[in-house]
C-alpha atoms as a PDB file:
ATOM      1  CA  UNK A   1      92.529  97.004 119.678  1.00  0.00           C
ATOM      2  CA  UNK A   2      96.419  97.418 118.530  1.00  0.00           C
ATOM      3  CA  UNK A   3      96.749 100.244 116.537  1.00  0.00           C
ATOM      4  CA  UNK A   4     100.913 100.883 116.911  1.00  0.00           C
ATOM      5  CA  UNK A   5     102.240  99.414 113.233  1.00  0.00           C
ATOM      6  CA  UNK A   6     104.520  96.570 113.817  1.00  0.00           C
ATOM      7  CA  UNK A   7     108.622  97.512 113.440  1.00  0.00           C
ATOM      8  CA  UNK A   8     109.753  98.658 110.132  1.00  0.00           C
ATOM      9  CA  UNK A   9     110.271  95.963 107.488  1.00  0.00           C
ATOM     10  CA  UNK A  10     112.487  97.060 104.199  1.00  0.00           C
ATOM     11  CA  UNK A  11     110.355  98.354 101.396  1.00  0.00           C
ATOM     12  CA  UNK A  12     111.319  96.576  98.386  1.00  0.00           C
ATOM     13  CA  UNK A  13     112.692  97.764  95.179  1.00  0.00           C
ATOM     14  CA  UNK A  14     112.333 101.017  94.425  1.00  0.00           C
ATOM     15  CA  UNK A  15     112.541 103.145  91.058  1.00  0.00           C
ATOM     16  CA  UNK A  16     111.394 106.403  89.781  1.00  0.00           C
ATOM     17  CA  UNK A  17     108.368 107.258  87.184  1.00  0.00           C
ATOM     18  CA  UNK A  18     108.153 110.129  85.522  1.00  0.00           C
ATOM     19  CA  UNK A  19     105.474 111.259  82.707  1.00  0.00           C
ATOM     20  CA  UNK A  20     103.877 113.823  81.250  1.00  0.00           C
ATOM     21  CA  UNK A  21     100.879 115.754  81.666  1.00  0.00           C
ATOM     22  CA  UNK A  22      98.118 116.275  79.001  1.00  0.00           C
ATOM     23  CA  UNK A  23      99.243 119.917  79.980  1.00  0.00           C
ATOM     24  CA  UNK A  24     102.729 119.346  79.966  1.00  0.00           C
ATOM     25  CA  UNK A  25     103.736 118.983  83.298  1.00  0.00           C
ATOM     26  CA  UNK A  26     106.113 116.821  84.682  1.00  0.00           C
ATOM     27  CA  UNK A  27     104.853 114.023  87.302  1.00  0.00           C
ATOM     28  CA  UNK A  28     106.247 111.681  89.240  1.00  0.00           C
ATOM     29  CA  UNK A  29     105.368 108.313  90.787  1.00  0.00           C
ATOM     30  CA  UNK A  30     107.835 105.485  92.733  1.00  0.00           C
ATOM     31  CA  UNK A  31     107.776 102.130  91.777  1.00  0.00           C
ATOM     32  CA  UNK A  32     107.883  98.785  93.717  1.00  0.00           C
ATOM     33  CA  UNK A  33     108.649  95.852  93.858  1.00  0.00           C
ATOM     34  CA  UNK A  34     108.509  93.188  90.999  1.00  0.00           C
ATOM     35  CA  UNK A  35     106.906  94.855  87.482  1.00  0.00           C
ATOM     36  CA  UNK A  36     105.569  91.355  86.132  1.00  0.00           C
ATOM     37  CA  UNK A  37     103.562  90.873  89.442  1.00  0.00           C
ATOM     38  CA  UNK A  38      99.924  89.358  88.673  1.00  0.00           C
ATOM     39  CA  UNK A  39      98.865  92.458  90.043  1.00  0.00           C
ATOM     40  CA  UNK A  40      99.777  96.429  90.719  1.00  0.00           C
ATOM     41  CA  UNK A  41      98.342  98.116  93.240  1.00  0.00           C
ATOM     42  CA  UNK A  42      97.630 102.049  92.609  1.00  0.00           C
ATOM     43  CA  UNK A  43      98.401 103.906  95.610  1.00  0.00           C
ATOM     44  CA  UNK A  44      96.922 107.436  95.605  1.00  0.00           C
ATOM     45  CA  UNK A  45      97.121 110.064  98.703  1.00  0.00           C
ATOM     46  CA  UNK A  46      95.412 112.471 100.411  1.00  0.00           C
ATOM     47  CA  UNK A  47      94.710 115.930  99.651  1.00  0.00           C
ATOM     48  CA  UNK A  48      98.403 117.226 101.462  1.00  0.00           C
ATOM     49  CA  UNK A  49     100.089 114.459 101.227  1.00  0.00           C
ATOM     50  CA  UNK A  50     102.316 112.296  98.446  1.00  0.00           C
ATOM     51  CA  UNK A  51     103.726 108.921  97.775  1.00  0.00           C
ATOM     52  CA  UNK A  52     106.085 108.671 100.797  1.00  0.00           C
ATOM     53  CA  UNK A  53     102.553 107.995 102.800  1.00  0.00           C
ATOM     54  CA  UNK A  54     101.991 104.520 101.347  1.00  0.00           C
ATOM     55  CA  UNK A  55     105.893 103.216 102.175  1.00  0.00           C
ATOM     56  CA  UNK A  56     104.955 102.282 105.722  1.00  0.00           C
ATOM     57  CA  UNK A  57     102.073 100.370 104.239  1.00  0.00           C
ATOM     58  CA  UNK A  58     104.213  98.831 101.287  1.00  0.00           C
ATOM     59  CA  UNK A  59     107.326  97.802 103.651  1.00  0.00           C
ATOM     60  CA  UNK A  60     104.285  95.978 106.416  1.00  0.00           C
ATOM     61  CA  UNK A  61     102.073  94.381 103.394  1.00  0.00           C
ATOM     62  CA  UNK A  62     105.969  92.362 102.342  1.00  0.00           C
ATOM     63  CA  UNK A  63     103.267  90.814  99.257  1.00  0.00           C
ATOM     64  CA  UNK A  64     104.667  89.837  96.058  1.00  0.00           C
ATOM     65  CA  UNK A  65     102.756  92.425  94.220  1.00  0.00           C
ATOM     66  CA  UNK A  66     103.964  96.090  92.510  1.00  0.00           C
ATOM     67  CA  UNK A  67     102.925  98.958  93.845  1.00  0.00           C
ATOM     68  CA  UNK A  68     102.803 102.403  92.244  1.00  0.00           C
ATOM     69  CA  UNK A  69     102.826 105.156  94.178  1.00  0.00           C
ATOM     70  CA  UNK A  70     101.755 109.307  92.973  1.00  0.00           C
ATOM     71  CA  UNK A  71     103.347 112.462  93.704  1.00  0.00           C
ATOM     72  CA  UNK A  72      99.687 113.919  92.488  1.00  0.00           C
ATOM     73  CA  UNK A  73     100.633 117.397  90.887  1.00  0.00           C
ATOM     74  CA  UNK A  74     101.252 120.095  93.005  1.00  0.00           C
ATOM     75  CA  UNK A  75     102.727 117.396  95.710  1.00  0.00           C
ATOM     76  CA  UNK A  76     106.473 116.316  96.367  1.00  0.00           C
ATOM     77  CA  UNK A  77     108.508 115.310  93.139  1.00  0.00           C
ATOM     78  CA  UNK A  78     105.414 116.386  90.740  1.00  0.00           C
ATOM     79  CA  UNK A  79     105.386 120.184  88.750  1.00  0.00           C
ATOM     80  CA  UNK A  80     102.807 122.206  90.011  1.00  0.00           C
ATOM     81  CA  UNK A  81      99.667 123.325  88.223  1.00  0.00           C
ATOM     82  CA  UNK A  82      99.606 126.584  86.088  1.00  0.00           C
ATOM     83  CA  UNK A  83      96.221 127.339  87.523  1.00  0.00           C
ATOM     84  CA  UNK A  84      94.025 126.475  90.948  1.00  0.00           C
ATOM     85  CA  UNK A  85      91.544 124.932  87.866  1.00  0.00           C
ATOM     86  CA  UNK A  86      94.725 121.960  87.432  1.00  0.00           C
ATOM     87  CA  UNK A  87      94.177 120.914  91.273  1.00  0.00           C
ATOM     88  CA  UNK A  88      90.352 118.903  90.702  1.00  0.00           C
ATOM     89  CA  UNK A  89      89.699 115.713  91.210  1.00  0.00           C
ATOM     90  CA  UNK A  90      88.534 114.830  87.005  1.00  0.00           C
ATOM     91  CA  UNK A  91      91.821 116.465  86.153  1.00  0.00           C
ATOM     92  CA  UNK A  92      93.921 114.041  88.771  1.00  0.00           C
ATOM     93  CA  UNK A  93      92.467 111.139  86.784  1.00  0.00           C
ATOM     94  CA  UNK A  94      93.437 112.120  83.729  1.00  0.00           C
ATOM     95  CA  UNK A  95      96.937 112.448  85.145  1.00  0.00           C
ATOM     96  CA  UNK A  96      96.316 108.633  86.419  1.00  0.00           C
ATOM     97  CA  UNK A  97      95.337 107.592  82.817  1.00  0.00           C
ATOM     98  CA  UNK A  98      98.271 108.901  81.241  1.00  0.00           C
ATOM     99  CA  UNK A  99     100.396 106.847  83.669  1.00  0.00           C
ATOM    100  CA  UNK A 100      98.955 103.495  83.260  1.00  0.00           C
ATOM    101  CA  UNK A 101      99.495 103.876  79.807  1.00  0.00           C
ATOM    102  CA  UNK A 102     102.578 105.224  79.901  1.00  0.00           C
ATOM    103  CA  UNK A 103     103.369 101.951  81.902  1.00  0.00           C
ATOM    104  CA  UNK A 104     100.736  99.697  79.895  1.00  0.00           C
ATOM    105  CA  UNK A 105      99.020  98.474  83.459  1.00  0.00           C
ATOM    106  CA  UNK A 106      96.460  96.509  83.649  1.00  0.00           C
ATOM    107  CA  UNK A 107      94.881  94.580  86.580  1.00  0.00           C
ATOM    108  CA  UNK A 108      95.220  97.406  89.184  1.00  0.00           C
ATOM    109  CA  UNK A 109      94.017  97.575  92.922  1.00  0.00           C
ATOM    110  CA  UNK A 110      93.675 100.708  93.539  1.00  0.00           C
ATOM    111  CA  UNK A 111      94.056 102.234  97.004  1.00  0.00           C
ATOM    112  CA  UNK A 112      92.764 105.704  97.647  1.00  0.00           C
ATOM    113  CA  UNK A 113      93.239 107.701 101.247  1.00  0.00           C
ATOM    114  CA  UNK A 114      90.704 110.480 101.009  1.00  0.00           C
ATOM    115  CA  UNK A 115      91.210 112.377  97.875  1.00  0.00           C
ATOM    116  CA  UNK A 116      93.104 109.833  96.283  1.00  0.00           C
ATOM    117  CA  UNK A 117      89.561 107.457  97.162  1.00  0.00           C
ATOM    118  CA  UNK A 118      87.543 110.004  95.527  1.00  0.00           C
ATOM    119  CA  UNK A 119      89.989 109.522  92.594  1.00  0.00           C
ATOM    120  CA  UNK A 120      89.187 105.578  92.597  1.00  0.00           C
ATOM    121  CA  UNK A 121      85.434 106.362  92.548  1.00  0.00           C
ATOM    122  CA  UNK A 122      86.242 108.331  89.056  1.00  0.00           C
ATOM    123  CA  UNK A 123      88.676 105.696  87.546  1.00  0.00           C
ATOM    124  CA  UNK A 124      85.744 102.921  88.559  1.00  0.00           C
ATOM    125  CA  UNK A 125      83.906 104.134  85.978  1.00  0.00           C
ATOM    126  CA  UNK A 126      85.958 105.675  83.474  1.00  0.00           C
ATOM    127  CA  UNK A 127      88.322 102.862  82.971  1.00  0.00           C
ATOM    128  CA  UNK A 128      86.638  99.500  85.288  1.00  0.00           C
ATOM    129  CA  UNK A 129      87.866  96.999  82.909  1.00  0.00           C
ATOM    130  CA  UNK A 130      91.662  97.594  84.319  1.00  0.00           C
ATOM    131  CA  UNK A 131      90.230  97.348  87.597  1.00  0.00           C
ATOM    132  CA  UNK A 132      90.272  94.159  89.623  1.00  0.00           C
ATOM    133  CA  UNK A 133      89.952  95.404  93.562  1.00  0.00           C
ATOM    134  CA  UNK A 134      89.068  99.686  95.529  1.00  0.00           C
ATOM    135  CA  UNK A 135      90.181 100.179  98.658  1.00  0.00           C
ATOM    136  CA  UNK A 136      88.715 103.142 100.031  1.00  0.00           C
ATOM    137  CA  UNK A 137      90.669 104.932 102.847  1.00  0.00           C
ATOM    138  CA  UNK A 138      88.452 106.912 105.120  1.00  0.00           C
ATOM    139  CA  UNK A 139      85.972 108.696 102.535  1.00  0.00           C
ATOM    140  CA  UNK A 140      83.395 107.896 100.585  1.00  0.00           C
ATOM    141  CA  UNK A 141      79.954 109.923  98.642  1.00  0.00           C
ATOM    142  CA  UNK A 142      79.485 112.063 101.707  1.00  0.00           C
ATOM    143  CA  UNK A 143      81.920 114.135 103.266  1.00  0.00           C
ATOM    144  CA  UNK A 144      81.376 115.491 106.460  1.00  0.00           C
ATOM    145  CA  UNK A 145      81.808 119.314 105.997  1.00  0.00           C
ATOM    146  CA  UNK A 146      83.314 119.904 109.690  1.00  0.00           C
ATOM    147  CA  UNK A 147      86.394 118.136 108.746  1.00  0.00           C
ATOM    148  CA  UNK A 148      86.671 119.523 105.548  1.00  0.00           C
ATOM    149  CA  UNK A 149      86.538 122.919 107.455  1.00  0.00           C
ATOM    150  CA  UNK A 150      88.845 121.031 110.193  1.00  0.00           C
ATOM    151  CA  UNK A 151      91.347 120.392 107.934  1.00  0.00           C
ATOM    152  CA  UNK A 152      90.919 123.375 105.878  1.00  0.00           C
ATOM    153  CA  UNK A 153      91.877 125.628 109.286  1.00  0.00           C
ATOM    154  CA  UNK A 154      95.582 124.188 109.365  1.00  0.00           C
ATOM    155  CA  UNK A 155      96.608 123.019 105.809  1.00  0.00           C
ATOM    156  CA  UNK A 156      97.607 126.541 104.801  1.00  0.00           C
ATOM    157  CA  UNK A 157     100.980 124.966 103.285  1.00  0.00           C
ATOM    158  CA  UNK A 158     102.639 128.375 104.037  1.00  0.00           C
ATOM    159  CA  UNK A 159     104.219 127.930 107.379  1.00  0.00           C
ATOM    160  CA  UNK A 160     107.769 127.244 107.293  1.00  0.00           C
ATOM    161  CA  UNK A 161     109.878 125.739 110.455  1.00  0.00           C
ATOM    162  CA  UNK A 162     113.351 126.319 111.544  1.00  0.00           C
ATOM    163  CA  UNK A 163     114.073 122.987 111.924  1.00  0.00           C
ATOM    164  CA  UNK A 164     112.465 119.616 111.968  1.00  0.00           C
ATOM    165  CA  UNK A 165     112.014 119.397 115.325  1.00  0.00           C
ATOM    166  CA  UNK A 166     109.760 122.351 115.214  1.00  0.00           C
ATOM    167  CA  UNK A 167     108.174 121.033 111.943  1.00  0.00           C
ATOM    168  CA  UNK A 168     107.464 117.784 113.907  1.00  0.00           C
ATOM    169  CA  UNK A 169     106.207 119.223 117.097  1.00  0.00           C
ATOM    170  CA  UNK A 170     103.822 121.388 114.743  1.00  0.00           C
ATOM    171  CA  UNK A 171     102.481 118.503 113.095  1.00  0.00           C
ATOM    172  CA  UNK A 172     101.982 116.655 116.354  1.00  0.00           C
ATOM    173  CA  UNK A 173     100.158 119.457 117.681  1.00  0.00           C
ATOM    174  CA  UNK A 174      97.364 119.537 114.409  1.00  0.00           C
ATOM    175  CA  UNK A 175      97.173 115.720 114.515  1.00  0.00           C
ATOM    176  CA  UNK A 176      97.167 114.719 117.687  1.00  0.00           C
ATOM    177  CA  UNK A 177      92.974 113.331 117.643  1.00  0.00           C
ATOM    178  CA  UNK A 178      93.705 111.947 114.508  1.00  0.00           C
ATOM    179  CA  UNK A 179      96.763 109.497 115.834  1.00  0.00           C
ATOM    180  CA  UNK A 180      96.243 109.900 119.804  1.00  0.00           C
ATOM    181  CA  UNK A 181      99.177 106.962 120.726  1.00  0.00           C
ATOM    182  CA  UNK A 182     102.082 108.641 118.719  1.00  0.00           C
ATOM    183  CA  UNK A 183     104.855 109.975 120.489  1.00  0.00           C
ATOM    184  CA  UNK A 184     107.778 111.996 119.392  1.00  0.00           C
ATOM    185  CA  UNK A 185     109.640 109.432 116.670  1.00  0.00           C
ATOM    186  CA  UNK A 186     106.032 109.372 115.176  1.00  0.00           C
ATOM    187  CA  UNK A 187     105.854 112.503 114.374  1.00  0.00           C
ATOM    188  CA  UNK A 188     108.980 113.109 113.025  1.00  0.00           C
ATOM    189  CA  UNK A 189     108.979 110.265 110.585  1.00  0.00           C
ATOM    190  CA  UNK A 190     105.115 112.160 109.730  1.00  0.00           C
ATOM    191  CA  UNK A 191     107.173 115.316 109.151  1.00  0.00           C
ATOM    192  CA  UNK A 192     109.660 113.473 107.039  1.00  0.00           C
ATOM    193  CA  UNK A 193     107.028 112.232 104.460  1.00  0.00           C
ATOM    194  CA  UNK A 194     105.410 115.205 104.419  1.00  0.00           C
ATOM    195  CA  UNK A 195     107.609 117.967 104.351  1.00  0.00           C
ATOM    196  CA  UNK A 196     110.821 118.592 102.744  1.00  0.00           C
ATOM    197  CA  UNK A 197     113.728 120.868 103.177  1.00  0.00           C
ATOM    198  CA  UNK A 198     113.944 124.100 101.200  1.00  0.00           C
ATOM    199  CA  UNK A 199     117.031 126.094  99.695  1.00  0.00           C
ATOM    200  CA  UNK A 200     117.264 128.236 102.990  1.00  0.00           C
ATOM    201  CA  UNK A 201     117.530 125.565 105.144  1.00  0.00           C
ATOM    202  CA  UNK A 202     113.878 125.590 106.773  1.00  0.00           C
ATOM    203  CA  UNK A 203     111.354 123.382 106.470  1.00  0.00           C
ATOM    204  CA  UNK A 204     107.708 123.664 104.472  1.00  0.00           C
ATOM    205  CA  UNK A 205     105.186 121.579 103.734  1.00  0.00           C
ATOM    206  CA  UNK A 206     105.899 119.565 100.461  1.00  0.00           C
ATOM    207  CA  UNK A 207     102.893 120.377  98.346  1.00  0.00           C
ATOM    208  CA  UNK A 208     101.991 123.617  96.270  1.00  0.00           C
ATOM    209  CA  UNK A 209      99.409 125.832  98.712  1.00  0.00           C
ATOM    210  CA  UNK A 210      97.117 127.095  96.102  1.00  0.00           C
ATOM    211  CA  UNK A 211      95.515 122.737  96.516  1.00  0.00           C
ATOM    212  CA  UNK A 212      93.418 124.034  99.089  1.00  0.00           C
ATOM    213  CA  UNK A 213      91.772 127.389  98.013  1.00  0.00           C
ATOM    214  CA  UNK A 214      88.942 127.504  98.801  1.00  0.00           C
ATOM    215  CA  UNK A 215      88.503 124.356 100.789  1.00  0.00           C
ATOM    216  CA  UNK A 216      85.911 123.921 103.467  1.00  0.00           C
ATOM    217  CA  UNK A 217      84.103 127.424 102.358  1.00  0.00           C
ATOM    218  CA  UNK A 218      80.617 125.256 100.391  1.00  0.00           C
ATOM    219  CA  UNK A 219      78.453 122.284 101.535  1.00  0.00           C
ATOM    220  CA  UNK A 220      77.809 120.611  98.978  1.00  0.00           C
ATOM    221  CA  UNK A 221      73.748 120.555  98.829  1.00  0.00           C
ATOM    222  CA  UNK A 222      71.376 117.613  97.880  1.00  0.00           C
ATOM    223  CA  UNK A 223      72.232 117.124  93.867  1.00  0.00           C
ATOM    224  CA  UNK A 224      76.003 116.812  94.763  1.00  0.00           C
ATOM    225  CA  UNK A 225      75.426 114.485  97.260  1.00  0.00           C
ATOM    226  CA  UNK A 226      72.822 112.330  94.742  1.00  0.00           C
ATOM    227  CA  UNK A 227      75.469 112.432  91.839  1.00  0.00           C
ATOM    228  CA  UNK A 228      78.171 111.108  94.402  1.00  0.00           C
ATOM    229  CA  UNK A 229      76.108 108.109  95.280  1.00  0.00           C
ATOM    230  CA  UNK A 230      75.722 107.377  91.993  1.00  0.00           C
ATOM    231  CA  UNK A 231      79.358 107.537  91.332  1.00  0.00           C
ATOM    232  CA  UNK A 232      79.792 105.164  94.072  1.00  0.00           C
ATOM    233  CA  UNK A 233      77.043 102.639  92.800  1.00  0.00           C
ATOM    234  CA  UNK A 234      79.438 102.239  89.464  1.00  0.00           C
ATOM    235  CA  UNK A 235      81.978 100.308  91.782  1.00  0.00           C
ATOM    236  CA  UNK A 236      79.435  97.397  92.726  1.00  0.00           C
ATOM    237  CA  UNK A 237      80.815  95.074  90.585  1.00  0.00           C
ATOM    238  CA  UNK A 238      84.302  95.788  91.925  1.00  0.00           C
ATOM    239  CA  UNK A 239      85.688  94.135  95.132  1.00  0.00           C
ATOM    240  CA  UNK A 240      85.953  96.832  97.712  1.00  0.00           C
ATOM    241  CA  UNK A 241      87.640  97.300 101.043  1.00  0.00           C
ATOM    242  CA  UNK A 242      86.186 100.116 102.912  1.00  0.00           C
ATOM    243  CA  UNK A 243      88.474 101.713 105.863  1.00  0.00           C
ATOM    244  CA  UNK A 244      87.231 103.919 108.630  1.00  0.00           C
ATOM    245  CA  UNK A 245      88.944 105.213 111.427  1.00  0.00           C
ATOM    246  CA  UNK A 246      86.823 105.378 114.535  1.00  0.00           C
ATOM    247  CA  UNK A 247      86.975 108.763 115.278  1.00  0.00           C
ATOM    248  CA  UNK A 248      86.508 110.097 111.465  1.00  0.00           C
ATOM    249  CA  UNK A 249      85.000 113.443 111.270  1.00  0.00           C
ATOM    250  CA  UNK A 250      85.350 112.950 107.122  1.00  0.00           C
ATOM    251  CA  UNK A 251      83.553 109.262 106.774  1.00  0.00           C
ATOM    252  CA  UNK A 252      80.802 109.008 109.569  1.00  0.00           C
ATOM    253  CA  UNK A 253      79.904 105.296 110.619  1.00  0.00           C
ATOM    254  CA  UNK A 254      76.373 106.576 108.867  1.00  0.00           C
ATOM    255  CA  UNK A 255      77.737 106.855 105.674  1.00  0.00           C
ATOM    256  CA  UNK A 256      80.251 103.712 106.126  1.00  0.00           C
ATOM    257  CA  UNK A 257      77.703 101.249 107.095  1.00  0.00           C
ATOM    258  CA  UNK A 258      75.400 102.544 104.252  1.00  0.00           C
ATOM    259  CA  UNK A 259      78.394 102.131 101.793  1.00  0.00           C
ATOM    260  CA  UNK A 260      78.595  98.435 102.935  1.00  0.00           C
ATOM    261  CA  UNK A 261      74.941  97.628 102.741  1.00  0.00           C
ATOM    262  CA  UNK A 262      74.498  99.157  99.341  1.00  0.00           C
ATOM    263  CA  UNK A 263      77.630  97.250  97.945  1.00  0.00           C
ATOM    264  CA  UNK A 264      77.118  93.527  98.517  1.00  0.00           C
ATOM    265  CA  UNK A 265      81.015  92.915  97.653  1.00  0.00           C
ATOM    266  CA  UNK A 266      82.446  94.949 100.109  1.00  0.00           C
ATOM    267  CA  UNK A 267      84.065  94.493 103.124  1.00  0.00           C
ATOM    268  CA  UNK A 268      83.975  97.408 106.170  1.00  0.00           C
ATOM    269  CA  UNK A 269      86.728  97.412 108.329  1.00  0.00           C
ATOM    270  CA  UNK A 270      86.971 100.311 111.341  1.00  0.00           C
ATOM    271  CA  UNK A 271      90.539 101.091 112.420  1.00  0.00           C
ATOM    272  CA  UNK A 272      90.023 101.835 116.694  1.00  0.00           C
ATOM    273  CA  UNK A 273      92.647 104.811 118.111  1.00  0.00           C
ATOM    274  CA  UNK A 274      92.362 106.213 114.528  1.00  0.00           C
ATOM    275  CA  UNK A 275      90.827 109.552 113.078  1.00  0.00           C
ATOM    276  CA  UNK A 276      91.028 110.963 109.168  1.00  0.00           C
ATOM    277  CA  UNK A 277      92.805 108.919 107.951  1.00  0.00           C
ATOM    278  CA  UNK A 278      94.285 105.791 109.148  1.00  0.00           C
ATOM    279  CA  UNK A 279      98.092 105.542 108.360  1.00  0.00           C
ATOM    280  CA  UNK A 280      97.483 102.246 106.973  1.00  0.00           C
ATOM    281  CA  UNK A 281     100.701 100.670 108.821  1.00  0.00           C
ATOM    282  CA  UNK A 282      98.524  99.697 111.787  1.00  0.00           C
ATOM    283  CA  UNK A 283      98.291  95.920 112.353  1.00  0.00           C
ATOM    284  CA  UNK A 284      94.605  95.956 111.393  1.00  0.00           C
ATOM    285  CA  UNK A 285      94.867  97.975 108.341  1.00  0.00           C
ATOM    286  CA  UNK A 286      97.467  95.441 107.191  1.00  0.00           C
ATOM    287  CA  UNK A 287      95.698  92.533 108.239  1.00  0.00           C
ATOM    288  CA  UNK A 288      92.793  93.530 105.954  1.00  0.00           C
ATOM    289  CA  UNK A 289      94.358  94.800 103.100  1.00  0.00           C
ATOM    290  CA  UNK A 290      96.860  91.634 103.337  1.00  0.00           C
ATOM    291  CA  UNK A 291      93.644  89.792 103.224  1.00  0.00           C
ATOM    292  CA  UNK A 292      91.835  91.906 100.603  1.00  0.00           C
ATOM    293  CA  UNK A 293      94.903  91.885  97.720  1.00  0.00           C
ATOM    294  CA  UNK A 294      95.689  88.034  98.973  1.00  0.00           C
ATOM    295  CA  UNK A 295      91.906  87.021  97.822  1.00  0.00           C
ATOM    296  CA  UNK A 296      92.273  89.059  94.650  1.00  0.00           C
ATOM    297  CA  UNK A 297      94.949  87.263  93.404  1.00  0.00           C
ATOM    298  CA  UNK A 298      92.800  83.718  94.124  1.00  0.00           C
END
């Protein structure tokens, strides 16, 4: 199966967010495309990552939709939290909140890769009337604790590069099972949306290091896992589109094909070539979601 994206289409109109914090900070989000579109979708990233991971996606969907795209705190354009107790999940959602009403949105899809999917699981239930379509990017109630402890071994955020070459070749080197057909233009346009250039010239990672304290070091035991099944059940009225890459050591097939059986209005769709997480920009991650936000606006 294809899994190199298609060439680069133009993203469409783009304009900055910014609001404010329950706690004051200062948080940032880019904004697509036309604002009286039927409907907006959400577009929330992973745990390192920030909004400049969805723009492949956004530029390949070309739908006539809006799309919203975080800086989560702690990540790219967004202040950083005063404490390691501002970087949780619950607290991300109340972040969310404030936007959407900062912004008065209503009939949101909401797309999630990893952490930000976690963060859909939260908003399913805490606001699910604004909520007409999840799609779930390579996680779900269970993650797999060696790549939590996988990821945990290399996202540091402390290493700095002389150039972004190096940064590139670095990045390459971390995520090479994850995207096994990129070559060297890959990876730097990866570096590019993920790092950023500092005062001194080098290059670091584009997200605040204290995110992932303490990351990998528990399991979580049987009650954790109940409550997070649980969580998920709240979505079944909700359209969903769940995404696995093949080689996922985050979302096993297990847990993926027991997602899909328990939620009768979901679709499962495994991206081939891919580990955690798909990049979304291969052809058949936009053939789904094309397909997915298409039959939501039926």
């Amino acid at each position: 199966m294809q899994t190199t994206p298609p060439p680069q289409q133009a993203l469409p109109s783009k304009r900055d967010v910014y609001w404010t914090s329950a706690d004051g900070l200062n948080l940032y989000a880019a904004d697509y495309g036309p604002k009286d579109a039927a409907l907006t979708v959400l577009c929330m990233h992973g745990l390192t990552r920030n909004h400049k991971d969805f723009e492949p996606m956004i530029a390949g969907l070309n739908l006539p939709v809006r799309f919203i795209a975080v800086d989560v705190r702690g990540r790219g354009k967004s202040d950083r939290a005063a404490s390691t107790e501002g970087y949780l999940p619950p607290v991300y959602v109340q972040d969310m909140a404030a936007l959407t009403k900062k912004l008065n949105l209503e009939n949101l899809v909401l797309a999630g890769t990893s952490m930000g999917g976690l963060m859909s699981m939260i908003m399913a239930k805490v606001m699910p009337e604004k909520i007409r379509g999840i799609i779930l990017n390579d996680v779900g109630p269970v993650v797999e604790p060696a790549g939590l402890q996988r990821i945990a071994s290399y996202a540091g955020g402390n290493e700095t590069f002389r150039s972004w070459v190096e940064a590139a070749a670095a990045i390459g080197r971390t995520q090479a099972s994850v995207y096994p057909d990129y070559g060297a233009d890959d990876w730097m346009a990866f570096a590019k949306r993920t790092c950023r250039e500092a005062d001194d010239g080098s290059i670091v990672f584009d997200y605040d290091p204290a995110i992932v304290q303490g990351m990998g070091a528990t399991k979580p035991d049987w009650k954790t896992n109940f409550a997070m099944w649980r969580l998920f059940g709240v979505m079944k009225g909700i359209p969903l589109l769940i995404i696995r890459g093949e080689t996922s050591d985050i979302l096993s097939d297990k847990t993926a094909q027991r997602m899909h059986r328990r939620h009768k209005g979901s679709s499962l769709l495994t991206i081939s070539g891919r580990g955690h997480t798909p990049a979304l920009d291969e052809p058949t991650s936009l053939a789904g979601i094309r397909a997915f936000i298409t039959g939501l606006m039926d």
